[in-house]
Protein backbone atom coordinates (compact mmCIF):
# COMPACT_ATOMS: atom_id res chain seq x y z
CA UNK A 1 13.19 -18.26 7.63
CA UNK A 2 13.88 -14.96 9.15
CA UNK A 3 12.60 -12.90 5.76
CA UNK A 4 9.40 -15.57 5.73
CA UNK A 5 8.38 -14.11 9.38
CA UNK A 6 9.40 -10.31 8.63
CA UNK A 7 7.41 -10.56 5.37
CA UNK A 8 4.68 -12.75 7.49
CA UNK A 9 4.69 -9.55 9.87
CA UNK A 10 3.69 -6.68 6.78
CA UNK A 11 0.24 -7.41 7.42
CA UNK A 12 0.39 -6.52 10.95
CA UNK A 13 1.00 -3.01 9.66
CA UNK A 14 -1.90 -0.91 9.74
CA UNK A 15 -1.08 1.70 7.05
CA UNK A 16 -3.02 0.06 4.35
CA UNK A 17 -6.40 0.52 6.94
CA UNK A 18 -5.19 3.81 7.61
CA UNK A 19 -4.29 4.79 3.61
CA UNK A 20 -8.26 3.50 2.96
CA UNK A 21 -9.37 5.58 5.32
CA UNK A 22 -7.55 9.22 4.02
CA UNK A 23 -8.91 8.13 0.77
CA UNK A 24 -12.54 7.58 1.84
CA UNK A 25 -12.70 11.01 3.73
CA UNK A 26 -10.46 12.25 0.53
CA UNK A 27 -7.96 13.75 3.30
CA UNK A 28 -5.14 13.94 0.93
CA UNK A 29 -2.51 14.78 3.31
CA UNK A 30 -2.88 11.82 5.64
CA UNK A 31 -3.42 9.65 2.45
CA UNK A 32 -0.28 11.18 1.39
CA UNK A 33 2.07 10.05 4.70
CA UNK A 34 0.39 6.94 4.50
CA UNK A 35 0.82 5.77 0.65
CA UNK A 36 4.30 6.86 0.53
CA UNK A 37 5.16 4.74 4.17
CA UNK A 38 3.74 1.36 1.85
CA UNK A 39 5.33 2.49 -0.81
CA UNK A 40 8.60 2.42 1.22
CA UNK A 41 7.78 -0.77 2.89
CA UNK A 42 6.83 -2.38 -0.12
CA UNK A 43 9.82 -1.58 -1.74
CA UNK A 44 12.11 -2.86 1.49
CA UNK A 45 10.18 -6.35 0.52
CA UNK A 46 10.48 -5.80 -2.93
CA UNK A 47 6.68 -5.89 -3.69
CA UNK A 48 6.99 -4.46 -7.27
CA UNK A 49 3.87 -4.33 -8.92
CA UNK A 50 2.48 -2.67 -5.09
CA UNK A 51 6.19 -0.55 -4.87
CA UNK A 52 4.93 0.86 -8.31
CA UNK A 53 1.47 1.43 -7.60
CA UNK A 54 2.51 3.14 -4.60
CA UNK A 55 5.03 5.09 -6.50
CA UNK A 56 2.35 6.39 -8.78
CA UNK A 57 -0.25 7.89 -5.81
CA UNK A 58 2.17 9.33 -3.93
CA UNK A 59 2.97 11.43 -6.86
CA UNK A 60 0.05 12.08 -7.86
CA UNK A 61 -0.64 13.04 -4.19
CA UNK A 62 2.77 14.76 -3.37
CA UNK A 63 2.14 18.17 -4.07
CA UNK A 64 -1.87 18.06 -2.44
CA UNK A 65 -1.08 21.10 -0.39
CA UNK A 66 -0.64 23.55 -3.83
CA UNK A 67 -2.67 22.33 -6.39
CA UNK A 68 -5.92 20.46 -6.50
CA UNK A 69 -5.86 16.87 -6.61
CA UNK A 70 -7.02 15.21 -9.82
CA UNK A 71 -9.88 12.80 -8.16
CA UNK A 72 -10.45 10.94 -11.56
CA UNK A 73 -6.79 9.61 -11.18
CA UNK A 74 -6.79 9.36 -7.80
CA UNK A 75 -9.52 6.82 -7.80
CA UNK A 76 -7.87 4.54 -10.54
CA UNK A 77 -4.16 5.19 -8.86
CA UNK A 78 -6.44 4.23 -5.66
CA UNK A 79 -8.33 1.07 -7.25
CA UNK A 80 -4.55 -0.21 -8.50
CA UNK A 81 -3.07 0.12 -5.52
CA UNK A 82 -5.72 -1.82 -3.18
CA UNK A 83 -5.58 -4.79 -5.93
CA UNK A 84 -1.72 -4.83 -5.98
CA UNK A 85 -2.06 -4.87 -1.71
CA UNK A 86 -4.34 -7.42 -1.83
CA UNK A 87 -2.65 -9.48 -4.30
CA UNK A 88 0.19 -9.08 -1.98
CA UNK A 89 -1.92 -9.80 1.09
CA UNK A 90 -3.27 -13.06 -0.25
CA UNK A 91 -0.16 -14.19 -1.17
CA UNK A 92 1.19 -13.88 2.50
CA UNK A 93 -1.82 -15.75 4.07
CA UNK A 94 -0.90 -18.53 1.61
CA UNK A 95 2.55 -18.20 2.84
CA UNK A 96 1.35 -18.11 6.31
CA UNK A 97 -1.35 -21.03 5.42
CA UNK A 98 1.86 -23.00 4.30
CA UNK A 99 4.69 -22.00 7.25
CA UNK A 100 1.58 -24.13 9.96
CA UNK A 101 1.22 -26.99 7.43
CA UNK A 102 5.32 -27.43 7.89
C-alpha cells in the first residue's frame, strides 16, 4: 500500500512538464537536469522501458555544453521517451482509477 501511494505520487512531479518544455525551446541544458532527474526517478520505481529511454537522452544530451547536439536523435530519443512516460502515466491513473473503486 505504501509503494501504491509513492508510485500514485510520480505524477505529481513536474519534471516531465518541465523536460517538454527544455525540449520545445531546444534549451539543452535545462532538458539535460531535467531528463536525467526522471531518469533517476524512474529507475527508483523501476520504470524500465522509461529508466531506458531516459538513459538514452541524457546521453545523448550529457555533453550539450562541448559539442553540438544531434537534433535528428534528439527528437526520436525525445518522441521515445514521452511514449514510455505516458505509457507509464496511464498506467498509474488506472492504478489510481482502481485504489477509489476499492
Amino acid at each position: 500500500e505504501l509503494i501504491q501511494r509513492l508510485v500514485i505520487k510520480f505524477l505529481d512531479d513536474d519534471t516531465y512538464e518541465k523536460l517538454l518544455r527544455a525540449m520545445e525551446q531546444k534549451d539543452y541544458g535545462m532538458a539535460f537536469r531535467m531528463v536525467h532527474t526522471l531518469k533517476g526517478l524512474s529507475r527508483n520505481f523501476a520504470f524500465d522501458r522509461l529508466s531506458e529511454s531516459t538513459s538514452a537522452l541524457t546521453e545523448l544530451l550529457r555533453k550539450w555544453e562541448s559539442e553540438p547536439v544531434d537534433e535528428e536523435k534528439c527528437e526520436q530519443l525525445w518522441q521515445q521517451v514521452s511514449i514510455d512516460y505516458r505509457i507509464v502515466a496511464n498506467a498509474i491513473c488506472r492504478l489510481k482509477g482502481a485504489e477509489k473503486n476499492d
